[in-house]
C-alpha atoms as a PDB file:
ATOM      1  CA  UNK A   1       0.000   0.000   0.000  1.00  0.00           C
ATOM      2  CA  UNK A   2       2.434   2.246   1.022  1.00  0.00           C
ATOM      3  CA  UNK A   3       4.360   1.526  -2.394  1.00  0.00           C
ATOM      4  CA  UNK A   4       0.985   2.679  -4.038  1.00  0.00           C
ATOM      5  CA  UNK A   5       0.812   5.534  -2.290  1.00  0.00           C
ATOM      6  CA  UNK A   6       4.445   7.055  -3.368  1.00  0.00           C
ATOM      7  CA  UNK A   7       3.500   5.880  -6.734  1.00  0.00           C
ATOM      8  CA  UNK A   8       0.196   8.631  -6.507  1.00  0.00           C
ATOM      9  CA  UNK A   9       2.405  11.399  -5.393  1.00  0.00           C
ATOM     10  CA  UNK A  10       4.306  11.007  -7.860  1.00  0.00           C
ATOM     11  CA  UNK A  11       1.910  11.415 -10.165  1.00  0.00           C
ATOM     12  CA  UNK A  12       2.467  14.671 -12.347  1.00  0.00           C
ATOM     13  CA  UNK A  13      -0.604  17.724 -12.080  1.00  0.00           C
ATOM     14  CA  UNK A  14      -3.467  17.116 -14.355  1.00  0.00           C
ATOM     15  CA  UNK A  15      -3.812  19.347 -17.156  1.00  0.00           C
ATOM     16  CA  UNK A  16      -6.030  23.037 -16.494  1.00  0.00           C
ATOM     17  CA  UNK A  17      -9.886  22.552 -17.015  1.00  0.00           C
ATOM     18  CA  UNK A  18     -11.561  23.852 -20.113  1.00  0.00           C
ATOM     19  CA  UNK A  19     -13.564  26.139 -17.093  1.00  0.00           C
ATOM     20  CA  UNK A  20     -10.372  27.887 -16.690  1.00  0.00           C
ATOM     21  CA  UNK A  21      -9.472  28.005 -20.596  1.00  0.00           C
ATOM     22  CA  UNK A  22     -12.332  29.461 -21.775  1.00  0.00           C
ATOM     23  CA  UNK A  23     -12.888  32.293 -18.622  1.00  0.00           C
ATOM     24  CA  UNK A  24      -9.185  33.328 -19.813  1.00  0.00           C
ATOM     25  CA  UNK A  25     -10.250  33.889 -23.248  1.00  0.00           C
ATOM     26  CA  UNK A  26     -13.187  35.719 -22.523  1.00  0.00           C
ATOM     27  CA  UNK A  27     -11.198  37.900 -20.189  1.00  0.00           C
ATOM     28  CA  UNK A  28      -8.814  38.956 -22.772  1.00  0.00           C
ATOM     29  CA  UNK A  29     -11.575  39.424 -25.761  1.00  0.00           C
ATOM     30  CA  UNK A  30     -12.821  42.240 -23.113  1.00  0.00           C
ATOM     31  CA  UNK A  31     -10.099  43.868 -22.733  1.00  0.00           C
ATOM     32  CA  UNK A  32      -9.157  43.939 -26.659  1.00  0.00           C
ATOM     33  CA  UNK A  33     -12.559  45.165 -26.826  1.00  0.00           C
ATOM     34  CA  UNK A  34     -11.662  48.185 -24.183  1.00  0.00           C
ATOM     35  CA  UNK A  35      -8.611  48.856 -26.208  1.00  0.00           C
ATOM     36  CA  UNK A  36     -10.613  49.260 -29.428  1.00  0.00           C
ATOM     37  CA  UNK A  37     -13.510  51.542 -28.079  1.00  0.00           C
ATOM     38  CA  UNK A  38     -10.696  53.811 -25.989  1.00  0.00           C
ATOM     39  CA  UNK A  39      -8.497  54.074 -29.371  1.00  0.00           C
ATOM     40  CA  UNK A  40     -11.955  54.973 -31.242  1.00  0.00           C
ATOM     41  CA  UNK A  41     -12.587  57.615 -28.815  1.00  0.00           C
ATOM     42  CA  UNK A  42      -8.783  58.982 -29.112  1.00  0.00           C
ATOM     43  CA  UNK A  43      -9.349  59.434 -32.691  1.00  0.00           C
ATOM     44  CA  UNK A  44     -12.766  61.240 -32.928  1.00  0.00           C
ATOM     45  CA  UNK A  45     -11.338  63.276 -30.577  1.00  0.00           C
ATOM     46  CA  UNK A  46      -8.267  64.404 -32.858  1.00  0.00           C
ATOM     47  CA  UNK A  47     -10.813  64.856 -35.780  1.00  0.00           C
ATOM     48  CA  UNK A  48     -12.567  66.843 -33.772  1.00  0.00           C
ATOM     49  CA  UNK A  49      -9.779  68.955 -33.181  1.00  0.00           C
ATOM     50  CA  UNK A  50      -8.584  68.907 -36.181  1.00  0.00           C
ATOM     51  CA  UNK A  51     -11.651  70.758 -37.569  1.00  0.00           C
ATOM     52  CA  UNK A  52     -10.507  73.627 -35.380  1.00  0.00           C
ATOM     53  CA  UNK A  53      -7.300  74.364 -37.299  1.00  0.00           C
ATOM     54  CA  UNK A  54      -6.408  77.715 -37.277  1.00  0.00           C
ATOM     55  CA  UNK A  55      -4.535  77.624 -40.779  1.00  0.00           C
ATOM     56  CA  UNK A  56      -7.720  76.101 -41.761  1.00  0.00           C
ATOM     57  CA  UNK A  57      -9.763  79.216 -40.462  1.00  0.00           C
ATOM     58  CA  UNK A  58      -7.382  81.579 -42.005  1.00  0.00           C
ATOM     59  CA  UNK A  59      -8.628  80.955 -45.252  1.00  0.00           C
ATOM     60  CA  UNK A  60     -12.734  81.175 -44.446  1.00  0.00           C
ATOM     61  CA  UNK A  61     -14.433  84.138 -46.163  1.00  0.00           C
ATOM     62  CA  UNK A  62     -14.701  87.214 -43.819  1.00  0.00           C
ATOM     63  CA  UNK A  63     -18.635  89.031 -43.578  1.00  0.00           C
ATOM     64  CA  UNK A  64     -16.866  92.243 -42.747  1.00  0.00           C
ATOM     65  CA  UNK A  65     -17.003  94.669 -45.432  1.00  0.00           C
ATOM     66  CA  UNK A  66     -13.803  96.714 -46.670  1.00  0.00           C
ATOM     67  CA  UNK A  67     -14.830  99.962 -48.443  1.00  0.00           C
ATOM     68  CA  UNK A  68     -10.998 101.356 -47.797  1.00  0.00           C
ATOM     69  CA  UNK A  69     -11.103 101.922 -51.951  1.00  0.00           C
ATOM     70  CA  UNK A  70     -14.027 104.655 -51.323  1.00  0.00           C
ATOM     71  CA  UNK A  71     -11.660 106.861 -51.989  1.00  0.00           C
ATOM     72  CA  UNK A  72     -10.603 105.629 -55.656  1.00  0.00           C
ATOM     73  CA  UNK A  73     -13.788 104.892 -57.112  1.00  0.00           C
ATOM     74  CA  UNK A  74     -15.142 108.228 -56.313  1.00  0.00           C
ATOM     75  CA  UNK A  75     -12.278 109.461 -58.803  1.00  0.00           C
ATOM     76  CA  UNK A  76     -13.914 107.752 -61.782  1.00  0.00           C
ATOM     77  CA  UNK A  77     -16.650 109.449 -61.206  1.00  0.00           C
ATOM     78  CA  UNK A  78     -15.294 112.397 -62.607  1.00  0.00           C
ATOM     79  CA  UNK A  79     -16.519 114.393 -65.617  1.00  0.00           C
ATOM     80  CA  UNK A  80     -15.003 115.761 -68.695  1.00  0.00           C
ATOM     81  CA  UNK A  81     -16.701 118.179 -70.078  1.00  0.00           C
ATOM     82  CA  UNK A  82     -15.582 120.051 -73.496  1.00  0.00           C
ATOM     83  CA  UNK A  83     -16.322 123.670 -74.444  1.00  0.00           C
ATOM     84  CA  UNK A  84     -16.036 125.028 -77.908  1.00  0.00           C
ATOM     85  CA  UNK A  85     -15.361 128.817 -77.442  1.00  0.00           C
ATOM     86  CA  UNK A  86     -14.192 131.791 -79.266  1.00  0.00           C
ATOM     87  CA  UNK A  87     -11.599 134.239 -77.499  1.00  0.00           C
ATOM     88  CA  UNK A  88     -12.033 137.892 -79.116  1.00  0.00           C
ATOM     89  CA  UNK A  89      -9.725 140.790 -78.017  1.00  0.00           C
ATOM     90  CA  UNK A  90      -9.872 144.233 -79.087  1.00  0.00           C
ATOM     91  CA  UNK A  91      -7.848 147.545 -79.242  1.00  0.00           C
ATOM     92  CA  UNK A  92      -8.564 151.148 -80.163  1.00  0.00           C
ATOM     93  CA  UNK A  93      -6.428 152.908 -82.904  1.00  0.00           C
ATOM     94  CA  UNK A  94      -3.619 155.269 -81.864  1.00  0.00           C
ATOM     95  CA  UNK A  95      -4.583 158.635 -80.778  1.00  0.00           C
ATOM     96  CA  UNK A  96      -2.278 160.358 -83.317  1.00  0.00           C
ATOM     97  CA  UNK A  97      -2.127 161.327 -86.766  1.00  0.00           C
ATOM     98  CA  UNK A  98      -0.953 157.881 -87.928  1.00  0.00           C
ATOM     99  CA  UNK A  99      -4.233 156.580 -86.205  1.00  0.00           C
ATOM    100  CA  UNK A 100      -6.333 159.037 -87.402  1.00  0.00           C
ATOM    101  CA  UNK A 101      -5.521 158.290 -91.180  1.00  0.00           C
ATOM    102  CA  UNK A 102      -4.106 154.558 -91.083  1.00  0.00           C
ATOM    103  CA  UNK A 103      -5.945 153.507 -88.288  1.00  0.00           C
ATOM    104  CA  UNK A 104      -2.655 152.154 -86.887  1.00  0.00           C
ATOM    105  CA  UNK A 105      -2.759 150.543 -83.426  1.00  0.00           C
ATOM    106  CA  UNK A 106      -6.398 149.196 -84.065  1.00  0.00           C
ATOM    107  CA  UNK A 107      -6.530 145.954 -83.958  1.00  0.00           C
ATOM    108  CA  UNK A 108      -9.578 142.848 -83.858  1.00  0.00           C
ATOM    109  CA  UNK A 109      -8.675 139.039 -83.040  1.00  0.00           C
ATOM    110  CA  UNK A 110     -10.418 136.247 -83.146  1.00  0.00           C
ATOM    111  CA  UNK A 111      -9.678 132.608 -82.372  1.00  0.00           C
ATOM    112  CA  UNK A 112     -11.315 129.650 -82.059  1.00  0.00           C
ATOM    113  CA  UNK A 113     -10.627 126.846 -78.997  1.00  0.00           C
ATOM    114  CA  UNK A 114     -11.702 123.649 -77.586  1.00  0.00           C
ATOM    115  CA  UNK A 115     -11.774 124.011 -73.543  1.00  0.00           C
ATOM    116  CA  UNK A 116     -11.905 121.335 -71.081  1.00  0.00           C
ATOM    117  CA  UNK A 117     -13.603 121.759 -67.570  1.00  0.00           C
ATOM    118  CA  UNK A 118     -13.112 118.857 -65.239  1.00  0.00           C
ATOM    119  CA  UNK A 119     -15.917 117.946 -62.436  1.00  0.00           C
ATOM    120  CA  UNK A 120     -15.731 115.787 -59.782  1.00  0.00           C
ATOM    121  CA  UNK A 121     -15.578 115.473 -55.833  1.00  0.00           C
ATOM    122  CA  UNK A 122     -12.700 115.888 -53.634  1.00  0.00           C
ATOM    123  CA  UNK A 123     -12.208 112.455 -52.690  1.00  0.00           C
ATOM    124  CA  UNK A 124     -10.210 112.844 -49.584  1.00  0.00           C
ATOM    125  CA  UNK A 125     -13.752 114.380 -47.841  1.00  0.00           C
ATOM    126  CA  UNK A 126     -15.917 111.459 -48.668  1.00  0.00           C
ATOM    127  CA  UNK A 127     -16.639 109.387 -45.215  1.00  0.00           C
ATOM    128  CA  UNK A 128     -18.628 105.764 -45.004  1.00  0.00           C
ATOM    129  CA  UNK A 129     -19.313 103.796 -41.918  1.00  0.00           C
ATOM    130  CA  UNK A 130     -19.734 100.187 -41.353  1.00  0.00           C
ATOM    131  CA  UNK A 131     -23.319  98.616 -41.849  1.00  0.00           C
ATOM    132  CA  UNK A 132     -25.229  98.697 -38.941  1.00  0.00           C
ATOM    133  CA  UNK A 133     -27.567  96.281 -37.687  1.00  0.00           C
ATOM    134  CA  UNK A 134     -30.192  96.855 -40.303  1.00  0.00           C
ATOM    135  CA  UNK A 135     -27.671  96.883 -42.641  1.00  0.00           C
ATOM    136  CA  UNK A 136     -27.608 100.334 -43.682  1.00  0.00           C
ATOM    137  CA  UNK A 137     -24.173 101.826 -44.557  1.00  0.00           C
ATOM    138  CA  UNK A 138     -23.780 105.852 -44.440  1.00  0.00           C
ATOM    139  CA  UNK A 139     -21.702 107.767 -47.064  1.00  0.00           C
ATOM    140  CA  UNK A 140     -20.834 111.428 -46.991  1.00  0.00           C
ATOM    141  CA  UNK A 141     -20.193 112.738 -50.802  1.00  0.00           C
ATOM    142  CA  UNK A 142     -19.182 116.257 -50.861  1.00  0.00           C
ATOM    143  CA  UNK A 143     -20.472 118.609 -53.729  1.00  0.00           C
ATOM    144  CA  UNK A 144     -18.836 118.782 -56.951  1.00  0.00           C
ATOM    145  CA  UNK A 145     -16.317 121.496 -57.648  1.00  0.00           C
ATOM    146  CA  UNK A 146     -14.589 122.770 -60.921  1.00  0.00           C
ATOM    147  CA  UNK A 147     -11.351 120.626 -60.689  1.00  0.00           C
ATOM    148  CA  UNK A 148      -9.678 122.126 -63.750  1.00  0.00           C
ATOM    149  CA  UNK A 149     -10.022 123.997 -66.424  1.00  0.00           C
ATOM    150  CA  UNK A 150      -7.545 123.778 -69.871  1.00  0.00           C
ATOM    151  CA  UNK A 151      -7.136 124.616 -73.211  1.00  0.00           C
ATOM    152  CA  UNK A 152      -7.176 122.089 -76.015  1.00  0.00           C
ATOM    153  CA  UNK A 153      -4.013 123.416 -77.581  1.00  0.00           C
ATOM    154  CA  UNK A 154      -3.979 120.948 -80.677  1.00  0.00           C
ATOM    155  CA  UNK A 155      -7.997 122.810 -81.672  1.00  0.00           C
ATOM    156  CA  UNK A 156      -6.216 125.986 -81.862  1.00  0.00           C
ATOM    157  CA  UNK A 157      -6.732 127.372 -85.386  1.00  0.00           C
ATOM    158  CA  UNK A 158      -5.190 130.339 -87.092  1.00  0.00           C
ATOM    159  CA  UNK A 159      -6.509 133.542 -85.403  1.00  0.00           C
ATOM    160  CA  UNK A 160      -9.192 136.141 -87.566  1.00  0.00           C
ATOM    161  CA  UNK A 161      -7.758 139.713 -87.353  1.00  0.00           C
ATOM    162  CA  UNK A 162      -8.632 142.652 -88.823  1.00  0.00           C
ATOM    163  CA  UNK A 163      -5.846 145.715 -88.338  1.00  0.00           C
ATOM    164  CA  UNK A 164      -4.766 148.961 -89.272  1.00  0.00           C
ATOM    165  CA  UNK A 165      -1.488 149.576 -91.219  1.00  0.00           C
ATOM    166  CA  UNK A 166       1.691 148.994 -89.711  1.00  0.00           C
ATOM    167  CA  UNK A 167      -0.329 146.767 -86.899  1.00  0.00           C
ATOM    168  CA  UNK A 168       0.256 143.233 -86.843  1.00  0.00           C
ATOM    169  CA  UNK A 169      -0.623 140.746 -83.595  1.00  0.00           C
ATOM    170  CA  UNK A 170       1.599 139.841 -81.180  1.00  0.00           C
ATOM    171  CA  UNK A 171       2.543 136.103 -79.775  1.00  0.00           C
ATOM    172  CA  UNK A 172       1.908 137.846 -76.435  1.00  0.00           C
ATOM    173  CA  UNK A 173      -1.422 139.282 -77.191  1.00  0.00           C
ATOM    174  CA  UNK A 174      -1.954 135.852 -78.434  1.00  0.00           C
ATOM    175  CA  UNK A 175      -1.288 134.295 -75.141  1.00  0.00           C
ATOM    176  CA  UNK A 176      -3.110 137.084 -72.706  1.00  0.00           C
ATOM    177  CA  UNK A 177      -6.554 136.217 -75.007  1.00  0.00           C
ATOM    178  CA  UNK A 178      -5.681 132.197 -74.252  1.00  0.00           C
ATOM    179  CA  UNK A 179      -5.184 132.890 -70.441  1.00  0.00           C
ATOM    180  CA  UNK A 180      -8.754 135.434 -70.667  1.00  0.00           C
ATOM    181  CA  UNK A 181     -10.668 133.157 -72.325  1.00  0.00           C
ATOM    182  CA  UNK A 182      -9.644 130.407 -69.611  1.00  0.00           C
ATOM    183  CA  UNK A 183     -10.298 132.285 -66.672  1.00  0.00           C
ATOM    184  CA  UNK A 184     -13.936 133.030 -68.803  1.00  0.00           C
ATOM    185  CA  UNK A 185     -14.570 129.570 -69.404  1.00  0.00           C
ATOM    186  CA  UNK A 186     -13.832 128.878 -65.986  1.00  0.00           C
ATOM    187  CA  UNK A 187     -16.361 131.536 -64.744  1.00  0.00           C
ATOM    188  CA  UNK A 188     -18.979 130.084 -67.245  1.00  0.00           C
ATOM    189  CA  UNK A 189     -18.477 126.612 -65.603  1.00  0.00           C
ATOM    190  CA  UNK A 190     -18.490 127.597 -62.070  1.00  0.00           C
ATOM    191  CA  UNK A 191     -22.163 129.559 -62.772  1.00  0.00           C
ATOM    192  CA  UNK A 192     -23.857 126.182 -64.333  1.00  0.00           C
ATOM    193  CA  UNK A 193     -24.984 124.823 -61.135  1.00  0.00           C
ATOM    194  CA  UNK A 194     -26.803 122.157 -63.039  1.00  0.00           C
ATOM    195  CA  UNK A 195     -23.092 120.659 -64.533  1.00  0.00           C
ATOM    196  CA  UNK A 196     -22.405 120.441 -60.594  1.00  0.00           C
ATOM    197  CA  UNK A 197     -24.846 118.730 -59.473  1.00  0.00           C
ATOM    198  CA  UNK A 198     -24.588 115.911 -62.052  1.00  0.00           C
ATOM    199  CA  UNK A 199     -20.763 115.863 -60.753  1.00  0.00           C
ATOM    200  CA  UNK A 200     -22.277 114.949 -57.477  1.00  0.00           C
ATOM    201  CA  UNK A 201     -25.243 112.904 -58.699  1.00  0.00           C
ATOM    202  CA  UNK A 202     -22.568 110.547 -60.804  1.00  0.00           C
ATOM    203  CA  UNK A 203     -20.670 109.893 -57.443  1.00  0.00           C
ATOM    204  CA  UNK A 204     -23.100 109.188 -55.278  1.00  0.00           C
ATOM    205  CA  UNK A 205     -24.480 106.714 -58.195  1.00  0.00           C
ATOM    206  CA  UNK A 206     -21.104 105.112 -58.561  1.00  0.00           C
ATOM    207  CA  UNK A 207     -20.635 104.467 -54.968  1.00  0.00           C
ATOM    208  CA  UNK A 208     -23.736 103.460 -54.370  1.00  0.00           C
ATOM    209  CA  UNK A 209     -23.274 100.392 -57.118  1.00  0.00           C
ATOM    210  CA  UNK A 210     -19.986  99.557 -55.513  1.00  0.00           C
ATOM    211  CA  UNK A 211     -21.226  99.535 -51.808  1.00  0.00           C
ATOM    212  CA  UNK A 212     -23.981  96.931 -53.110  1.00  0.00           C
ATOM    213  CA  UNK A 213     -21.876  94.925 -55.058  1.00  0.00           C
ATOM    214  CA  UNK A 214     -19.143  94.650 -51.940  1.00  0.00           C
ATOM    215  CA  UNK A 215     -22.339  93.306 -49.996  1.00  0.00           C
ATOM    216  CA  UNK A 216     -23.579  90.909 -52.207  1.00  0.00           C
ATOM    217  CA  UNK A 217     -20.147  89.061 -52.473  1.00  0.00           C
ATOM    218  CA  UNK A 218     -19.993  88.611 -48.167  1.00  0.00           C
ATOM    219  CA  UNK A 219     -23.506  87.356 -48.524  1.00  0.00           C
ATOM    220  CA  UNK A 220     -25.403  90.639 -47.840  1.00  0.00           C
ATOM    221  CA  UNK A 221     -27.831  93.289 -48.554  1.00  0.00           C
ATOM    222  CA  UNK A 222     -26.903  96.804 -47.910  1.00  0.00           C
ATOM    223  CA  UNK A 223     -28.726 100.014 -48.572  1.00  0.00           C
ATOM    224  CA  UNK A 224     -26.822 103.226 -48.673  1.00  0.00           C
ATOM    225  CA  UNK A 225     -27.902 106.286 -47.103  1.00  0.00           C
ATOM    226  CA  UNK A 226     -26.118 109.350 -47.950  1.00  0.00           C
ATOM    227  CA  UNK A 227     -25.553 112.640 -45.390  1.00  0.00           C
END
């Protein structure tokens, strides 16, 4: 007996129970599963972040407005108008015998221009706000002025004079009647109210296209009120 006895203890372990086997595998198919779900979560979370990208953002339309070229498109508003005048200078014969018989000193000129007045606003007084919350953008357009005034010189034509003996006309003369008949034109122009107010009317017209077009491409509707 006792022979059978040392021949049971030294009988090697049995093998583990398929209990044991199959609680093992369960335990580690739950924690694979863990793994997954946590690495899941880990990556919707960089997605989610990397939605937020600030280079990203840099390049997303802005709804803010920029009317900093006011300024320059209130210069093509400006108007050319041409004149087609006739400068005429006179002068009285000499008070002497030679004037008394020849006429001499008396003198009549004629000449024919083109002129070219120039009408716009001073762009460097025009003023426009933001929109506002009903959308509503203010613009101050000064009144039109006289900008310039100048003489065509290539529509100058070969003056009409009529003279006395021993009188001709002078290049000077010539150029005093050019310089008079600017400052008249310029007189003329300043006088036609009517020329000055389409000056301002085309301004106000041309900025209020561009302030409505500058809306409609951030996706708005403006209306523009002028002061």
């Amino acid at each position: 007996m006792k022979d059978a006895a040392k021949s049971r203890d030294k009988t090697p372990n049995k093998a583990p129970s398929i209990f044991g086997v199959v609680v093992t595998v369960v335990l580690v198919a739950v924690a694979i599963v863990v793994c997954t779900l946590g690495f899941a979560g880990s990556s919707k979370a960089g997605v989610g972040a990397g939605n937020q990208n600030p280079a990203a953002s840099e390049f997303a339309p802005s709804n803010t407005p920029d009317f900093s070229d006011v300024q320059s498109i209130s210069q093509l508003a400006t108007l050319k108008c041409y004149y087609h005048n006739v400068a005429h200078a006179e002068t009285e014969q000499q008070d002497n015998p030679l004037g008394w018989v020849f006429h001499s000193g008396y003198k009549k000129v004629w000449l024919e221009y083109d002129g070219i007045v120039t009408v716009g606003v001073d762009a460097s007084q025009i003023t426009i706000s933001q929109p506002d919350a009903n959308n509503v953008v203010m613009v101050h357009v000064p009144d039109a002025t006289i900008q310039s005034v100048q003489i065509d010189y290539d529509s100058l034509g070969d003056p009409i004079t009529d003279t006395g003996m021993f009188t001709n006309v002078t290049d000077d003369e010539k150029t005093q009647m050019l310089v008079g008949a600017q400052n008249d034109m310029r007189d003329t122009a300043e006088q036609n109210s009517s020329l000055k107010q389409q000056g301002t009317d085309r301004a106000k017209d041309l900025i209020r296209e561009w302030v409505e077009n500058t809306g409609s491409q951030v996706g708005q509707t403006y209306t523009v009120r002028f002061n």
